[in-house]
PDB file of N, CA and C in Angstrom:
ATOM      1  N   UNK A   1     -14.044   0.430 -20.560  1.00  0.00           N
ATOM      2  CA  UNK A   1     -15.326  -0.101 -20.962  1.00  0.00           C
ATOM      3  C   UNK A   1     -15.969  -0.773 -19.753  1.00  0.00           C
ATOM      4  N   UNK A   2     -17.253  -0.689 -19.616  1.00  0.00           N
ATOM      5  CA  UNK A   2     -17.830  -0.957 -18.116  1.00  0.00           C
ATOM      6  C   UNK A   2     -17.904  -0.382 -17.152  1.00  0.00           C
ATOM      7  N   UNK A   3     -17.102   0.737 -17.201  1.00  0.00           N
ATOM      8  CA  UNK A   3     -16.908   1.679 -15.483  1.00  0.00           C
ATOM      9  C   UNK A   3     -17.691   2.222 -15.403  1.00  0.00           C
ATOM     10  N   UNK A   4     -18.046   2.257 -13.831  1.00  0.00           N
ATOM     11  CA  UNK A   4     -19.161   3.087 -13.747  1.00  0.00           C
ATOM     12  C   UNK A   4     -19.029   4.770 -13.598  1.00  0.00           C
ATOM     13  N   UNK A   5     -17.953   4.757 -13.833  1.00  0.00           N
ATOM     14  CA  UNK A   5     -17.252   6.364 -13.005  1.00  0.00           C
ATOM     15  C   UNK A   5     -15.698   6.478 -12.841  1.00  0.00           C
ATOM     16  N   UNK A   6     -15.317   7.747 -12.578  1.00  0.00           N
ATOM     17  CA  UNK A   6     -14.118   7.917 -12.401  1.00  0.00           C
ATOM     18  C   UNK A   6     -13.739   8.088 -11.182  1.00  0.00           C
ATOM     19  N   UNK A   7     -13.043   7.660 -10.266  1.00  0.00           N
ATOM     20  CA  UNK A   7     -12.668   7.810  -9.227  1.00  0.00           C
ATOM     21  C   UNK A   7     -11.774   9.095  -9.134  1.00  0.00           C
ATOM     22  N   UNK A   8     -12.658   9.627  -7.778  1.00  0.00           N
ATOM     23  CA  UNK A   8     -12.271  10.820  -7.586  1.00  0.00           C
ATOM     24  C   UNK A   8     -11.205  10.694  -6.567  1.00  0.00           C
ATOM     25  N   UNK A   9     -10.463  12.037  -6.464  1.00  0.00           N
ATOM     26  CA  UNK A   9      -8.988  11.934  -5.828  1.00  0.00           C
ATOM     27  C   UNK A   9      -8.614  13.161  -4.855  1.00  0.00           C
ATOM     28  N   UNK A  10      -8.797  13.587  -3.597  1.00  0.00           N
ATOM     29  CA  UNK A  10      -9.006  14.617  -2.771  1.00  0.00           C
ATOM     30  C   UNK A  10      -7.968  14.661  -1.920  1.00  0.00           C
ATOM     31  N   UNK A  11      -7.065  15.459  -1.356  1.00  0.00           N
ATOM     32  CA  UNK A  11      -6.421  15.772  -0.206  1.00  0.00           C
ATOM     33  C   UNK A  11      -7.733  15.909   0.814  1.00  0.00           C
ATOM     34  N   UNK A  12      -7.862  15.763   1.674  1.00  0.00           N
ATOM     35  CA  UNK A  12      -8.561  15.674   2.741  1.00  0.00           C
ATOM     36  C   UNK A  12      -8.127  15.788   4.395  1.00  0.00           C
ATOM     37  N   UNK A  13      -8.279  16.763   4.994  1.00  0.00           N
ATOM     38  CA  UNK A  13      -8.135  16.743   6.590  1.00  0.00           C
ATOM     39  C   UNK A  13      -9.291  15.661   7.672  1.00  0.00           C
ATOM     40  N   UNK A  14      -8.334  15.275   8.296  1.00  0.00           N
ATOM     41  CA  UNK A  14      -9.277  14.801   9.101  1.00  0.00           C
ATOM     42  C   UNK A  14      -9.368  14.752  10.154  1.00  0.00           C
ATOM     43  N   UNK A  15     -10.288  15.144  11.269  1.00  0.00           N
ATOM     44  CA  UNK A  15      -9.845  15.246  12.686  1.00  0.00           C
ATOM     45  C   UNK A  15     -10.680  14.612  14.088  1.00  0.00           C
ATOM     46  N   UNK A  16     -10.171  14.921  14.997  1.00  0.00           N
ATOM     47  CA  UNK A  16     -10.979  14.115  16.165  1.00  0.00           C
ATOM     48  C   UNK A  16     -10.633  12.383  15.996  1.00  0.00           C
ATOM     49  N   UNK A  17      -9.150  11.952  15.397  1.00  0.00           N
ATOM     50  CA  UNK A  17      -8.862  10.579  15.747  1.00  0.00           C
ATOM     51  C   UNK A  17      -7.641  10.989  16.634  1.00  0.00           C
ATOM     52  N   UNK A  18      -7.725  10.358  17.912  1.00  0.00           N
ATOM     53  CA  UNK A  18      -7.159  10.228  19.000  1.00  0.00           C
ATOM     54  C   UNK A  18      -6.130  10.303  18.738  1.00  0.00           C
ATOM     55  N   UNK A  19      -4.910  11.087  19.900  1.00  0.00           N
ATOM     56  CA  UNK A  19      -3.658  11.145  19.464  1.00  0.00           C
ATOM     57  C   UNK A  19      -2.657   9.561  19.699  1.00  0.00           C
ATOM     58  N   UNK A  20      -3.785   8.851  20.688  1.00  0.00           N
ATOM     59  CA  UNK A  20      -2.729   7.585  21.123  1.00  0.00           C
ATOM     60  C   UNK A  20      -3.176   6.246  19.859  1.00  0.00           C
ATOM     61  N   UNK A  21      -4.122   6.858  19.007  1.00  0.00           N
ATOM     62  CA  UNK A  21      -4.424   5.859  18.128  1.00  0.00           C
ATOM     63  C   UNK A  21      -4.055   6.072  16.870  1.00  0.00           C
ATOM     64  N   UNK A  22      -2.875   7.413  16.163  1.00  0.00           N
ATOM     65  CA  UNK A  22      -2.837   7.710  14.811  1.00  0.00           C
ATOM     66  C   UNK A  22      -1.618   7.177  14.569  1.00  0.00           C
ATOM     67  N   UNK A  23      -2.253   5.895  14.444  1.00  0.00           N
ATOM     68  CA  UNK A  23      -0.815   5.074  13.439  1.00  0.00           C
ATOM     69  C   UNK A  23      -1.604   4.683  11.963  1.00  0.00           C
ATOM     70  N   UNK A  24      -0.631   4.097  11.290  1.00  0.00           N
ATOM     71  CA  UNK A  24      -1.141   4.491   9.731  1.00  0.00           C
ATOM     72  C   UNK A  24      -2.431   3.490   9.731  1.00  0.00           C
ATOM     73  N   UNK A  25      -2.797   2.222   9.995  1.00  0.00           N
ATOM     74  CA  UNK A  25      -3.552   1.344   9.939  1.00  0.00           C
ATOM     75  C   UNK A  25      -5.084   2.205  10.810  1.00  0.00           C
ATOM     76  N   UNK A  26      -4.711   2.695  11.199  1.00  0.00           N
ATOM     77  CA  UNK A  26      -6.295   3.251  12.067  1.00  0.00           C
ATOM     78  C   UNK A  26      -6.525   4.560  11.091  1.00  0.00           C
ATOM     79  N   UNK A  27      -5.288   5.044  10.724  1.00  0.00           N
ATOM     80  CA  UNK A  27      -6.048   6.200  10.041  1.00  0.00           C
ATOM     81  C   UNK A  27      -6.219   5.625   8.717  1.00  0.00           C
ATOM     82  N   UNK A  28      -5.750   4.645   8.038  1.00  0.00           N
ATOM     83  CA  UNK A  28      -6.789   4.324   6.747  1.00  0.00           C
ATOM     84  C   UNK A  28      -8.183   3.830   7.320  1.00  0.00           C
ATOM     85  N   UNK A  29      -8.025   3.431   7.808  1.00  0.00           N
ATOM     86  CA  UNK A  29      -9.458   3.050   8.193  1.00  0.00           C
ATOM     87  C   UNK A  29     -10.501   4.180   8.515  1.00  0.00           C
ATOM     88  N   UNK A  30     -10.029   4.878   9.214  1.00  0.00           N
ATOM     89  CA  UNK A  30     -10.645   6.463   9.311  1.00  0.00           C
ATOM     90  C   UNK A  30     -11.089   6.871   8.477  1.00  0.00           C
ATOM     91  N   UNK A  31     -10.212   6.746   6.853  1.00  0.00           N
ATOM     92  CA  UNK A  31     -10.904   7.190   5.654  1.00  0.00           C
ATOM     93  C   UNK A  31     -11.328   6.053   4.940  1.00  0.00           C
ATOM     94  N   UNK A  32     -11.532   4.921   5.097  1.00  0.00           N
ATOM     95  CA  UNK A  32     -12.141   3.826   5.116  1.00  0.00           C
ATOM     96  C   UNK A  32     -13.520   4.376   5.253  1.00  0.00           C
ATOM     97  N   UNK A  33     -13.882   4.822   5.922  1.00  0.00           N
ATOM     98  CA  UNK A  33     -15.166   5.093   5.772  1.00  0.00           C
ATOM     99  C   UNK A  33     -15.899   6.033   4.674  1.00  0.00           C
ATOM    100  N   UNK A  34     -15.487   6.756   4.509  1.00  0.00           N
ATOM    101  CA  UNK A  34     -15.845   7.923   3.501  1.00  0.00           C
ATOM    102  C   UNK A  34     -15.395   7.465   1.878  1.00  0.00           C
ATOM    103  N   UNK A  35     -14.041   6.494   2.052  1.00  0.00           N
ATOM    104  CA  UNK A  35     -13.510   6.203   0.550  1.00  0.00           C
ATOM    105  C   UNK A  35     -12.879   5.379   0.607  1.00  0.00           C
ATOM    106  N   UNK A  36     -11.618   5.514  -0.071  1.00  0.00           N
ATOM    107  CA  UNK A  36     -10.403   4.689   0.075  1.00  0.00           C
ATOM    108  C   UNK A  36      -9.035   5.127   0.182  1.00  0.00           C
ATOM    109  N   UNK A  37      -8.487   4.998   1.159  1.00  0.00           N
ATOM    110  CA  UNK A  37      -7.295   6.101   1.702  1.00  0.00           C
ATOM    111  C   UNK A  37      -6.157   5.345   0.792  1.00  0.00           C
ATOM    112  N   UNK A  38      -5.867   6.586  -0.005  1.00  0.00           N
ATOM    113  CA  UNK A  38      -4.786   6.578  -0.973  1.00  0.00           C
ATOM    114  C   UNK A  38      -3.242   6.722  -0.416  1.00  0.00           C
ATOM    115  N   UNK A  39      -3.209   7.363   0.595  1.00  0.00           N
ATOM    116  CA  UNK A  39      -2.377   7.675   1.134  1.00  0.00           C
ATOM    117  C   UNK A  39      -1.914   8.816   2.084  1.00  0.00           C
ATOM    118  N   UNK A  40      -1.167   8.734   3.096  1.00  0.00           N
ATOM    119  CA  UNK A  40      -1.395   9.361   4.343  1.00  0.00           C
ATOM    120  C   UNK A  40      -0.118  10.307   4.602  1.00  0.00           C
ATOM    121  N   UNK A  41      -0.436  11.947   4.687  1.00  0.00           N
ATOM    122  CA  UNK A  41       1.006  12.636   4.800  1.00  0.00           C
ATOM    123  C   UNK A  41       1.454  12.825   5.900  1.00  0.00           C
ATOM    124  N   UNK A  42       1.895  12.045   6.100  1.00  0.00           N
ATOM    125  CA  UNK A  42       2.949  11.495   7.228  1.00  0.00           C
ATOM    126  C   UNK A  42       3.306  12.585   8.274  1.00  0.00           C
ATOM    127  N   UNK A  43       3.601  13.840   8.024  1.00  0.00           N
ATOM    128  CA  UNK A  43       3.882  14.858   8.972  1.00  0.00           C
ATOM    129  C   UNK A  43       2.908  15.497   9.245  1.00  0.00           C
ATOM    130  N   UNK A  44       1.735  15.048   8.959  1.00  0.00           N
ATOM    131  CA  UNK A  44       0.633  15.807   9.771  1.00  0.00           C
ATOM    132  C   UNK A  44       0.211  14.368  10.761  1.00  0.00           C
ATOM    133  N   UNK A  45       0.600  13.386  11.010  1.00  0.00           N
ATOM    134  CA  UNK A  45       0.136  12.345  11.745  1.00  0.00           C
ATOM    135  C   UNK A  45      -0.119  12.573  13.487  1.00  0.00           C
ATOM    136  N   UNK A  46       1.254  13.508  13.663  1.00  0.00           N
ATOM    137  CA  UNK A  46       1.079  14.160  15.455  1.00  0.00           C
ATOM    138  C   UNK A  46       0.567  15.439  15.342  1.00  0.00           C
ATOM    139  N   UNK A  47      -0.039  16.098  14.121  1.00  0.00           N
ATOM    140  CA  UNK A  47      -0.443  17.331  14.177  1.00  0.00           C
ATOM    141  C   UNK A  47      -1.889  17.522  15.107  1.00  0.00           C
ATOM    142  N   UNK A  48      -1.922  18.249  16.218  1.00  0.00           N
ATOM    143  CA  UNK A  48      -3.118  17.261  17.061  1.00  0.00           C
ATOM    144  C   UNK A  48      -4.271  17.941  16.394  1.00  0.00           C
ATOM    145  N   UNK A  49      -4.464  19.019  15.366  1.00  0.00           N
ATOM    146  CA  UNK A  49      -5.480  19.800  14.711  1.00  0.00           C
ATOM    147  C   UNK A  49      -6.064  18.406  14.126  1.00  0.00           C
ATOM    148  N   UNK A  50      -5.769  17.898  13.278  1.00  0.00           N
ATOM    149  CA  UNK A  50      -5.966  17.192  11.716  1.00  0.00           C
ATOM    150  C   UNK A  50      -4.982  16.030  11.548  1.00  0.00           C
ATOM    151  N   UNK A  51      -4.985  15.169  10.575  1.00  0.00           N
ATOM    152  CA  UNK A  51      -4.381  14.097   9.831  1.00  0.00           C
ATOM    153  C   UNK A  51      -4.637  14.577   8.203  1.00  0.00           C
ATOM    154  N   UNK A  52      -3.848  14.820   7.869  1.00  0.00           N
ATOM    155  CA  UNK A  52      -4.374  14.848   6.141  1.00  0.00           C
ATOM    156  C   UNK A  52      -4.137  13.654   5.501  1.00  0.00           C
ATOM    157  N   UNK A  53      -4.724  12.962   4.407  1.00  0.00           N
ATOM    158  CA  UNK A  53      -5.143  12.019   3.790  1.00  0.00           C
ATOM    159  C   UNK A  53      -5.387  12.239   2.540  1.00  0.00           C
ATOM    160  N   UNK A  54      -4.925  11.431   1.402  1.00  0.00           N
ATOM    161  CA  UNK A  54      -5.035  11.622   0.361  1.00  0.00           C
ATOM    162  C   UNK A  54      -6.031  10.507   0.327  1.00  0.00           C
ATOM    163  N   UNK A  55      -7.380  10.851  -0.628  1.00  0.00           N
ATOM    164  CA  UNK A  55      -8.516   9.976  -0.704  1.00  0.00           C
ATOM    165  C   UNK A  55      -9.122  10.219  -1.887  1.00  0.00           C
ATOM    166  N   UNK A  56      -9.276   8.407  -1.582  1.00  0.00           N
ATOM    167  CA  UNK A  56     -10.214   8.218  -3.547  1.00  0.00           C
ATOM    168  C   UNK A  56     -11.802   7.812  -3.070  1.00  0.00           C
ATOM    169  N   UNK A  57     -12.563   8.296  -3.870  1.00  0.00           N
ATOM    170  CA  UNK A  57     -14.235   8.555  -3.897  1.00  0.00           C
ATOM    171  C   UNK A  57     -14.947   8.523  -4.800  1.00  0.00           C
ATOM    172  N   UNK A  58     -16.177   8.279  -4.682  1.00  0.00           N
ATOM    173  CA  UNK A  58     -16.745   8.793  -5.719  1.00  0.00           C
ATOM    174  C   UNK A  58     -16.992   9.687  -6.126  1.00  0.00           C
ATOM    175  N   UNK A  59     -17.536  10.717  -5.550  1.00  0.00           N
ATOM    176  CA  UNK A  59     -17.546  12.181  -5.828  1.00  0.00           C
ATOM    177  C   UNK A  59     -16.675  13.281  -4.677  1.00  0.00           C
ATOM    178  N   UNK A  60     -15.594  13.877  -5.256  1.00  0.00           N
ATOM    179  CA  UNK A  60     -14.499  14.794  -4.172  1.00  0.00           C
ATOM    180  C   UNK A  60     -15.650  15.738  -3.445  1.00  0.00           C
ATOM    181  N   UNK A  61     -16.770  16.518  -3.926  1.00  0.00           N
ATOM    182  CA  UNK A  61     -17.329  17.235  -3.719  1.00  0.00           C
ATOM    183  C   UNK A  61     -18.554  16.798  -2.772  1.00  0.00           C
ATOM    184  N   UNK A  62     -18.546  15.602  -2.006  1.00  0.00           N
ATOM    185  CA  UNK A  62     -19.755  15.238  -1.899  1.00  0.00           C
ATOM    186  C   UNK A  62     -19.422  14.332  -0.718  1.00  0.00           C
ATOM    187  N   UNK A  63     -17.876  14.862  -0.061  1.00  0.00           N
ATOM    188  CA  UNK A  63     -17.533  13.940   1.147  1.00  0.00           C
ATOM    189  C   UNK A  63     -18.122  14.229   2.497  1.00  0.00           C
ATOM    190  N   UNK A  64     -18.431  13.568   2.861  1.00  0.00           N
ATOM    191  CA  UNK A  64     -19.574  13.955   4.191  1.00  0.00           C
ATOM    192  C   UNK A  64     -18.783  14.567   5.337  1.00  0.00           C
ATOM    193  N   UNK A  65     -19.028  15.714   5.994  1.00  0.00           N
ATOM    194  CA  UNK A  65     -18.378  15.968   7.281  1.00  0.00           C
ATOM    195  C   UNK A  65     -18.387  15.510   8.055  1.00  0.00           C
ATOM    196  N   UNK A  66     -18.806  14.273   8.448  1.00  0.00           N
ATOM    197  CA  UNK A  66     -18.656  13.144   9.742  1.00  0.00           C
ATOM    198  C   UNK A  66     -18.851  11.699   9.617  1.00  0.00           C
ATOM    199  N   UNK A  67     -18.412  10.779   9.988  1.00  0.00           N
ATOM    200  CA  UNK A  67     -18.710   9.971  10.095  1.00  0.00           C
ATOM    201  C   UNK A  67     -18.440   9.012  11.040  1.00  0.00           C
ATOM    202  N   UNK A  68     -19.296   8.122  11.347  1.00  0.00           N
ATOM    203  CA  UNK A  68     -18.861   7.224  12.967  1.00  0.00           C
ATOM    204  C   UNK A  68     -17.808   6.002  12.672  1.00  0.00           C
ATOM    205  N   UNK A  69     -17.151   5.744  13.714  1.00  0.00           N
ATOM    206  CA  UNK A  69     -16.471   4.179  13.693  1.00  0.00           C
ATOM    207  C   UNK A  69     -16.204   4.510  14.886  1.00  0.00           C
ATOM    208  N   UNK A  70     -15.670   2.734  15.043  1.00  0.00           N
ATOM    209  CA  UNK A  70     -15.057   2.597  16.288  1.00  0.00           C
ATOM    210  C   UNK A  70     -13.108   1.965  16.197  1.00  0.00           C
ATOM    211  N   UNK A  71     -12.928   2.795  17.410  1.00  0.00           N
ATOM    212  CA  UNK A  71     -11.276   2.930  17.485  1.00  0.00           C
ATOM    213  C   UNK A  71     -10.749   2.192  18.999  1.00  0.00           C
ATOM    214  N   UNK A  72      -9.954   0.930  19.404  1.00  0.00           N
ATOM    215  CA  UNK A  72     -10.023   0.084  20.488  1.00  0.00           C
ATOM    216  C   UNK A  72     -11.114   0.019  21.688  1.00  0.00           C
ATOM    217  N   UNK A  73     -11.809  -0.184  20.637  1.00  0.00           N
ATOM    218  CA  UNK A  73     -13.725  -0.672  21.456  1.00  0.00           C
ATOM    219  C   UNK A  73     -14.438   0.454  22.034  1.00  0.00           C
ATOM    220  N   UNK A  74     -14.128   2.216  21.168  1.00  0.00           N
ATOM    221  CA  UNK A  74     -14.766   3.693  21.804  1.00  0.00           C
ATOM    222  C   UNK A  74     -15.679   3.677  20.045  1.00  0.00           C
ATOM    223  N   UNK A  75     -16.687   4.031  20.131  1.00  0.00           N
ATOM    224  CA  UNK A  75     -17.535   4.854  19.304  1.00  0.00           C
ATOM    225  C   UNK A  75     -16.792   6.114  18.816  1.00  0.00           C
ATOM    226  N   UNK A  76     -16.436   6.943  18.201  1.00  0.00           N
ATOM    227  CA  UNK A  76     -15.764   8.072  18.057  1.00  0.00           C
ATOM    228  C   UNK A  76     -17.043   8.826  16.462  1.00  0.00           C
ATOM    229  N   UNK A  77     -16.575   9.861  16.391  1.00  0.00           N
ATOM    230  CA  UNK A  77     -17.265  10.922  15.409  1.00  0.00           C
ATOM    231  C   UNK A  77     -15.605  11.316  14.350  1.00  0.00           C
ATOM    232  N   UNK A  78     -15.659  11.008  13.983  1.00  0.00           N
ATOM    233  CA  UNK A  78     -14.797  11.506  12.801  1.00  0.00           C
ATOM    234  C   UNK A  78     -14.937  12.619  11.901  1.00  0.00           C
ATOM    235  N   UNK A  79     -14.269  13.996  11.772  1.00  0.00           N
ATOM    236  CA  UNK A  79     -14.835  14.667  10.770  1.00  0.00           C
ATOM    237  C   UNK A  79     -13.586  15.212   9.585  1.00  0.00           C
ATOM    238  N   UNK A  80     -14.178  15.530   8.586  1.00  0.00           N
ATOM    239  CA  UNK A  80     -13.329  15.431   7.676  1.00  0.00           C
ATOM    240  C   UNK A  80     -13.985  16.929   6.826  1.00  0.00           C
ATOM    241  N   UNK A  81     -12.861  17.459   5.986  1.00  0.00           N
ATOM    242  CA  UNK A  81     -12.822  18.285   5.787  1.00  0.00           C
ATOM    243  C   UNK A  81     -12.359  18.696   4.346  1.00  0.00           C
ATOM    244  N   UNK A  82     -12.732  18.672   2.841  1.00  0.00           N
ATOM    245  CA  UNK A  82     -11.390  18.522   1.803  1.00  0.00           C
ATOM    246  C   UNK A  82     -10.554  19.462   1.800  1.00  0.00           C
ATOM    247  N   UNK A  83      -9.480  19.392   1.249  1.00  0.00           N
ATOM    248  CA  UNK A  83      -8.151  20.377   1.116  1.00  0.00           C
ATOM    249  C   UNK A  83      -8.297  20.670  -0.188  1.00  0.00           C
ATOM    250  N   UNK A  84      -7.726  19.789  -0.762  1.00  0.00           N
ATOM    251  CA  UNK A  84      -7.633  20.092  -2.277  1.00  0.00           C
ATOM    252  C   UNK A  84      -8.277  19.062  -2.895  1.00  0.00           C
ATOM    253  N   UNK A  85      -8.804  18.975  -4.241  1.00  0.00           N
ATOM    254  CA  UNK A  85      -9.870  17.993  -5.321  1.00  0.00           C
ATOM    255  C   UNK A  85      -8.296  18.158  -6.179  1.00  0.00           C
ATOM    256  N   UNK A  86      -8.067  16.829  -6.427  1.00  0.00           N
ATOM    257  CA  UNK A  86      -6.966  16.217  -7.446  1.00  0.00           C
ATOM    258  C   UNK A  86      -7.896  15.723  -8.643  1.00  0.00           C
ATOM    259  N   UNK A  87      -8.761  14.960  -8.473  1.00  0.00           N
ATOM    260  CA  UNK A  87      -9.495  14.635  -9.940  1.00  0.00           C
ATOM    261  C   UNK A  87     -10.452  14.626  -9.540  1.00  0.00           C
ATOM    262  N   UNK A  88     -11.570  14.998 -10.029  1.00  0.00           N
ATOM    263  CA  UNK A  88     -12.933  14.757 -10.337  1.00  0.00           C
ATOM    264  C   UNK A  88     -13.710  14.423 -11.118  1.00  0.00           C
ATOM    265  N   UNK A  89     -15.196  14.182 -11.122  1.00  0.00           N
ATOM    266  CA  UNK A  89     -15.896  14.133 -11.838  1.00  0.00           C
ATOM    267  C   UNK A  89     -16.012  14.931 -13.057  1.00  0.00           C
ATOM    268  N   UNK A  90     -15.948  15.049 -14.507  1.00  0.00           N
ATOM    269  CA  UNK A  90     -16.115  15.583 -15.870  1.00  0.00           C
ATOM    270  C   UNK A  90     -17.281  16.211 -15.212  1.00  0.00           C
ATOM    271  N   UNK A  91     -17.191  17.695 -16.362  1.00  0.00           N
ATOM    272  CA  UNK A  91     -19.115  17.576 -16.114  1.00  0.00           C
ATOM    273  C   UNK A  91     -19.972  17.115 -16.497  1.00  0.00           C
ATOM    274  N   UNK A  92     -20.918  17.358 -16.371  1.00  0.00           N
ATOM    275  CA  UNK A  92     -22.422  16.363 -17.253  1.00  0.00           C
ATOM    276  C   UNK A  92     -22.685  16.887 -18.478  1.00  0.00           C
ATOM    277  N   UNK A  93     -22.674  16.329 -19.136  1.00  0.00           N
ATOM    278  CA  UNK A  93     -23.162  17.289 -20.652  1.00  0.00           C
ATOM    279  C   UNK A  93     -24.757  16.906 -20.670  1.00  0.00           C
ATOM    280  N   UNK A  94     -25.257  18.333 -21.297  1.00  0.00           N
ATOM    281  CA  UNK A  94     -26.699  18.312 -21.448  1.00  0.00           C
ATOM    282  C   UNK A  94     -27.615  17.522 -22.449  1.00  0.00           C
ATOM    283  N   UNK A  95     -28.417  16.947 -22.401  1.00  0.00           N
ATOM    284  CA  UNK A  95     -28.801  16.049 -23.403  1.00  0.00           C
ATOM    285  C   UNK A  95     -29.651  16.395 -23.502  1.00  0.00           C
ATOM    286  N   UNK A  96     -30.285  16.859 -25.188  1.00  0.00           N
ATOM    287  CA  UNK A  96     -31.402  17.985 -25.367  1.00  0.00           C
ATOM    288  C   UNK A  96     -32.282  16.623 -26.024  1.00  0.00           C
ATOM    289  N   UNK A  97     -33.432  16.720 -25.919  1.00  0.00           N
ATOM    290  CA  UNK A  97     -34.271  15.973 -26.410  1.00  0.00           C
ATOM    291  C   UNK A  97     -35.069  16.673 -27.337  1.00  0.00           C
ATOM    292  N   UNK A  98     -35.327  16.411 -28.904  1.00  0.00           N
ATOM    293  CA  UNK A  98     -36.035  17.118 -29.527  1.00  0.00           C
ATOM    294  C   UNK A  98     -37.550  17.186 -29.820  1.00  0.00           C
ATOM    295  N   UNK A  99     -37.932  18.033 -29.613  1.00  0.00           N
ATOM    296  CA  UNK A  99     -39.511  17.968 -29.253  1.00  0.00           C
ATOM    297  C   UNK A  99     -40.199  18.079 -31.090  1.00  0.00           C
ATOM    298  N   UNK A 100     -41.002  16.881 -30.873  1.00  0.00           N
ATOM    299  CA  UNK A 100     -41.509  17.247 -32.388  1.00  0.00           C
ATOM    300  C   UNK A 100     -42.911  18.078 -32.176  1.00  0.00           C
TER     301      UNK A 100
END
């Protein structure tokens, strides 16, 4: 009662965070930006492609392919990519209005 929504739940790639900076605290923050990093799969951490990330959102479908922060005082571009949608948004049901 009260919610505004369901929090959505995405596997997510993410890439272009530095290889001397992917420890777990920089890469939540990485998805810090886009959501809220649920949790981080660990064996993609030295993968130098990507980081995958499990991430909660508001909408899985609607995660932006970039976004900026900064990582020990550099500007960087972050981009992200989804893998898989774990939960999403219901759909909308149509609400017919009756015309008199």
């Amino acid at each position: 009662v009260g919610a505004k929504g369901v929090l959505n739940i995405a596997w997510v790639n993410v890439s272009n965070i530095p290889l001397d900076k992917r420890h777990e605290r920089n890469i939540a923050y990485v998805g810090s930006l886009v959501g809220v990093t649920l949790d981080i799969d660990k064996t993609t951490v030295n993968r130098p492609e990507y980081v995958r990330i499990k991430l909660g959102c508001r909408d899985a479908e609607d995660i932006p392919a970039k976004a900026e922060g900064v990582l020990g005082g550099h500007f960087n571009d972050f981009f992200y990519s989804v893998d898989k949608i774990i939960v999403k948004n219901p759909p909308k049901e149509k609400v017919v209005v009756p015309q008199d």
